[in-house]
C-alpha atoms as a PDB file:
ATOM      1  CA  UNK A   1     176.514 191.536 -46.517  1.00  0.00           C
ATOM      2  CA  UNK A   2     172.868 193.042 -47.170  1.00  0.00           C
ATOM      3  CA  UNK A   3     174.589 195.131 -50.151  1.00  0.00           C
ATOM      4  CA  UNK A   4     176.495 192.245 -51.786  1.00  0.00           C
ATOM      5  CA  UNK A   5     173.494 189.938 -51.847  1.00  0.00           C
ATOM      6  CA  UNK A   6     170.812 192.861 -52.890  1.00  0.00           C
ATOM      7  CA  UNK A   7     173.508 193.958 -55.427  1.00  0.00           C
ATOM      8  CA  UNK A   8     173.455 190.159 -56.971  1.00  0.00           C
ATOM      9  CA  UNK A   9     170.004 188.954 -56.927  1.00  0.00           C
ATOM     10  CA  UNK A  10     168.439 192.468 -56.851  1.00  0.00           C
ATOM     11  CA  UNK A  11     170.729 194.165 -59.805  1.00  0.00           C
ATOM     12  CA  UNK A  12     169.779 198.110 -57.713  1.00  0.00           C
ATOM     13  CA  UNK A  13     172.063 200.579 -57.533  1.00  0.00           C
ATOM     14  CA  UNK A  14     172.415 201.145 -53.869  1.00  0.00           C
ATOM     15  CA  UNK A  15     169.600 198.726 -52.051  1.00  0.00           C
ATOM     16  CA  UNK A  16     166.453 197.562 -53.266  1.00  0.00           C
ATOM     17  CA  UNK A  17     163.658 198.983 -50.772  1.00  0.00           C
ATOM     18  CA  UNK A  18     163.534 195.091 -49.748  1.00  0.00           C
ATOM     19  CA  UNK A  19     166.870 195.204 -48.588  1.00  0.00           C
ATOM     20  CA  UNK A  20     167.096 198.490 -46.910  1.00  0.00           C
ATOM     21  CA  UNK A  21     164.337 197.794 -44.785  1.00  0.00           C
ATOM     22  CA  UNK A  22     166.005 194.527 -43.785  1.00  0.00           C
ATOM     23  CA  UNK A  23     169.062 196.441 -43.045  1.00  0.00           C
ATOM     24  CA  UNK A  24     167.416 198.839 -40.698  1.00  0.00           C
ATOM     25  CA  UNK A  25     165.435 196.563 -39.183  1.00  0.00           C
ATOM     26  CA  UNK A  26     168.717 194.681 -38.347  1.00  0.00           C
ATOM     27  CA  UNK A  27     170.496 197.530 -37.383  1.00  0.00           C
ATOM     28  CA  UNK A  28     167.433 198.605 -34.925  1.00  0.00           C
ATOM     29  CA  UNK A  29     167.779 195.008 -33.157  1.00  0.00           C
ATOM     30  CA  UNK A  30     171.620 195.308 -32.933  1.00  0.00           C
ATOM     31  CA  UNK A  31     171.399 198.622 -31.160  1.00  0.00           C
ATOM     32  CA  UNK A  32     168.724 196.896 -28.581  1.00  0.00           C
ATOM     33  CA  UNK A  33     171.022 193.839 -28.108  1.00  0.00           C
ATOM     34  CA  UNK A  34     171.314 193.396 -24.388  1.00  0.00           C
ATOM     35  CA  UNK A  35     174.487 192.417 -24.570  1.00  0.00           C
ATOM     36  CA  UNK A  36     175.664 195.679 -26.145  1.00  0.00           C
ATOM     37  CA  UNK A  37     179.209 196.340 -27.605  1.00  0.00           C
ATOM     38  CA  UNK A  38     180.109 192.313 -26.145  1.00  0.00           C
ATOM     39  CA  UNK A  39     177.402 190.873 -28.302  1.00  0.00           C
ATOM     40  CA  UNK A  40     178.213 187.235 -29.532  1.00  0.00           C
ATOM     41  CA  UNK A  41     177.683 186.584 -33.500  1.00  0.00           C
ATOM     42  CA  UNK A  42     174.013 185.324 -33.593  1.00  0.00           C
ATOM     43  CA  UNK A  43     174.766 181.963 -34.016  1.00  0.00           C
ATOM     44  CA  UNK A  44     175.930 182.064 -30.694  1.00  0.00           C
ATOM     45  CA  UNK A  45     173.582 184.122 -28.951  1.00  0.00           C
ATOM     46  CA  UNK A  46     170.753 182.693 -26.647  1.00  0.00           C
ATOM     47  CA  UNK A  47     168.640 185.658 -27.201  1.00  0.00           C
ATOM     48  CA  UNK A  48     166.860 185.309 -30.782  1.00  0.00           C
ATOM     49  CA  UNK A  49     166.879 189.292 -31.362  1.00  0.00           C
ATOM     50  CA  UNK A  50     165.146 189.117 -35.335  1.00  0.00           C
ATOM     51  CA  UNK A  51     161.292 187.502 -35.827  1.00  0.00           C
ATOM     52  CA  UNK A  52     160.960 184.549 -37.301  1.00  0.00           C
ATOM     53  CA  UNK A  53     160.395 185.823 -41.115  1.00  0.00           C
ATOM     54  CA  UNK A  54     163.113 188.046 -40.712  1.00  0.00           C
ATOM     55  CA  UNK A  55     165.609 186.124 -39.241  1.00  0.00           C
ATOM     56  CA  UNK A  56     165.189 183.274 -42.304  1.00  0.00           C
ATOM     57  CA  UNK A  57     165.846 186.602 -44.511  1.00  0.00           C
ATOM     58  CA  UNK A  58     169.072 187.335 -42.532  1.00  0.00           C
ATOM     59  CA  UNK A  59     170.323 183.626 -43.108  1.00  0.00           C
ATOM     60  CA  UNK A  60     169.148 183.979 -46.595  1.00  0.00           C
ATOM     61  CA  UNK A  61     171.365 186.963 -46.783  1.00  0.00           C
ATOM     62  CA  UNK A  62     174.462 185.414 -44.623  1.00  0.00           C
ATOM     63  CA  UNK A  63     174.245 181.994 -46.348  1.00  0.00           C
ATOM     64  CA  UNK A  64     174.967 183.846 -49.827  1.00  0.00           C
ATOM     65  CA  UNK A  65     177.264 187.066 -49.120  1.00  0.00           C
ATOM     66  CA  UNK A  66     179.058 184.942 -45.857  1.00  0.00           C
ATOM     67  CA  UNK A  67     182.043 183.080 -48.860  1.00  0.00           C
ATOM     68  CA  UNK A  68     181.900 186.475 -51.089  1.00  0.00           C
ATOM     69  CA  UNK A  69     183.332 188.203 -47.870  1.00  0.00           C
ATOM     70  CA  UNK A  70     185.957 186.470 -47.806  1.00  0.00           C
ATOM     71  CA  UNK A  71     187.094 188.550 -51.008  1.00  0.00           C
ATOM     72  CA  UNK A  72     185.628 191.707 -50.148  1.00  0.00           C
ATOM     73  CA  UNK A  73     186.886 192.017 -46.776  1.00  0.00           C
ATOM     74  CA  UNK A  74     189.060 189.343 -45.865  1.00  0.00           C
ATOM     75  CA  UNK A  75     190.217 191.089 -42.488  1.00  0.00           C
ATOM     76  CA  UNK A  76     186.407 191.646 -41.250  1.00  0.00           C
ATOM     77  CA  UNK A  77     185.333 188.244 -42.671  1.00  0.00           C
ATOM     78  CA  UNK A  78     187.754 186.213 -40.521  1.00  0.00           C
ATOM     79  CA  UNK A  79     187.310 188.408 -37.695  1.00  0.00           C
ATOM     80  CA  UNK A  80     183.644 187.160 -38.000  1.00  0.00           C
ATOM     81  CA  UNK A  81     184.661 183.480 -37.842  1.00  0.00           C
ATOM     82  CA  UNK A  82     186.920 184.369 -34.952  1.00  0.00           C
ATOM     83  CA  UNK A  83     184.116 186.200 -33.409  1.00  0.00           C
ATOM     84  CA  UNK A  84     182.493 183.189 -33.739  1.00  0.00           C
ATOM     85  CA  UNK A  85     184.186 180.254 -32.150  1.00  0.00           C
ATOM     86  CA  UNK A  86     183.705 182.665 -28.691  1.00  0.00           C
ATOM     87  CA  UNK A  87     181.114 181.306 -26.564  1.00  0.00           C
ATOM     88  CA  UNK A  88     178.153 183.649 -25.301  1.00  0.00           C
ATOM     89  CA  UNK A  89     178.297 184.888 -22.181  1.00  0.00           C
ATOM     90  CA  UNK A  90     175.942 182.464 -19.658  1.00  0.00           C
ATOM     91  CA  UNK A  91     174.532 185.144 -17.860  1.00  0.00           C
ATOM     92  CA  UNK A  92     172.196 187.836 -19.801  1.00  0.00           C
ATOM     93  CA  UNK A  93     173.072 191.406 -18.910  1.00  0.00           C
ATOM     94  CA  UNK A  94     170.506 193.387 -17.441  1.00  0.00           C
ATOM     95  CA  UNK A  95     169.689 196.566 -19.481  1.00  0.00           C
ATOM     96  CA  UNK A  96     171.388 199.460 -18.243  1.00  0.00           C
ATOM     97  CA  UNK A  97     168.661 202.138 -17.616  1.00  0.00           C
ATOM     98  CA  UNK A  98     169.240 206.021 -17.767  1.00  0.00           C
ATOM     99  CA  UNK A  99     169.320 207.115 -14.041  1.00  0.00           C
ATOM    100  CA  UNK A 100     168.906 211.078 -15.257  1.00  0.00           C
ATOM    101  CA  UNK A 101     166.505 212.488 -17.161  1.00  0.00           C
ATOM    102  CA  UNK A 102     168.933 214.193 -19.633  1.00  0.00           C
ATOM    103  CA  UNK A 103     170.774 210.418 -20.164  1.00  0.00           C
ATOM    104  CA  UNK A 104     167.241 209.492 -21.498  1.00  0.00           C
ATOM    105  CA  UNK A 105     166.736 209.023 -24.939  1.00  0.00           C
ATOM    106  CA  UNK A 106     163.963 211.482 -26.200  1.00  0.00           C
ATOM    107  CA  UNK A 107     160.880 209.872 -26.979  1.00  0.00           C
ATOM    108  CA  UNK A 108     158.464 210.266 -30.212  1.00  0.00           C
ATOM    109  CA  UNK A 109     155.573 212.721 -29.409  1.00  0.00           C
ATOM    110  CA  UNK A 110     152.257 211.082 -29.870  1.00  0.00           C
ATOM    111  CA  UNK A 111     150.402 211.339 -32.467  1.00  0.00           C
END
């Protein structure tokens, strides 16, 4: 969605450096979801993942590319709207930690 509305208002080749850092900021708070792989569509969601400025940048984005997906990718768009009418789940999954070291993910080394 990111590429379709960067490639119309932006007129880059690839992403604008705008857009890619909204993409991987998105893509960062996805991957911290707590409800992992069974996350709800955001709309949904109880938990507000994105900050305030970048969450009105991701409905922005949604608001404008959501009908164009419909052409693009009509089997992912209306899996999105069926993704959609599912409620979230009422509890809130606790995080699963690593219980071994090696399951850890490796952490920056200070600077």
């Amino acid at each position: 969605m990111i590429a379709v509305y960067c490639r119309d208002h932006h007129q880059a080749d690839g992403l604008c450096g705008a857009c890619a850092a909204l993409e991987a900021y998105a893509s960062e708070r996805i991957d911290r979801c707590v409800y992992g792989p069974e996350k709800p569509t955001c709309f949904n969601c109880p938990i507000h993942c994105y900050k305030r400025d970048r969450r009105e940048a991701v409905r922005e984005v949604m608001r404008y590319a959501g009908p164009r997906m419909l052409k693009r990718h009509p089997i992912l768009a209306l899996m999105h709207i069926i993704d959609g009418r599912v409620a979230a789940p009422v509890e809130i999954p606790r995080r699963r930690r690593a219980s071994h070291p090696s399951e850890r993910p490796a952490r920056p080394a200070p600077a």
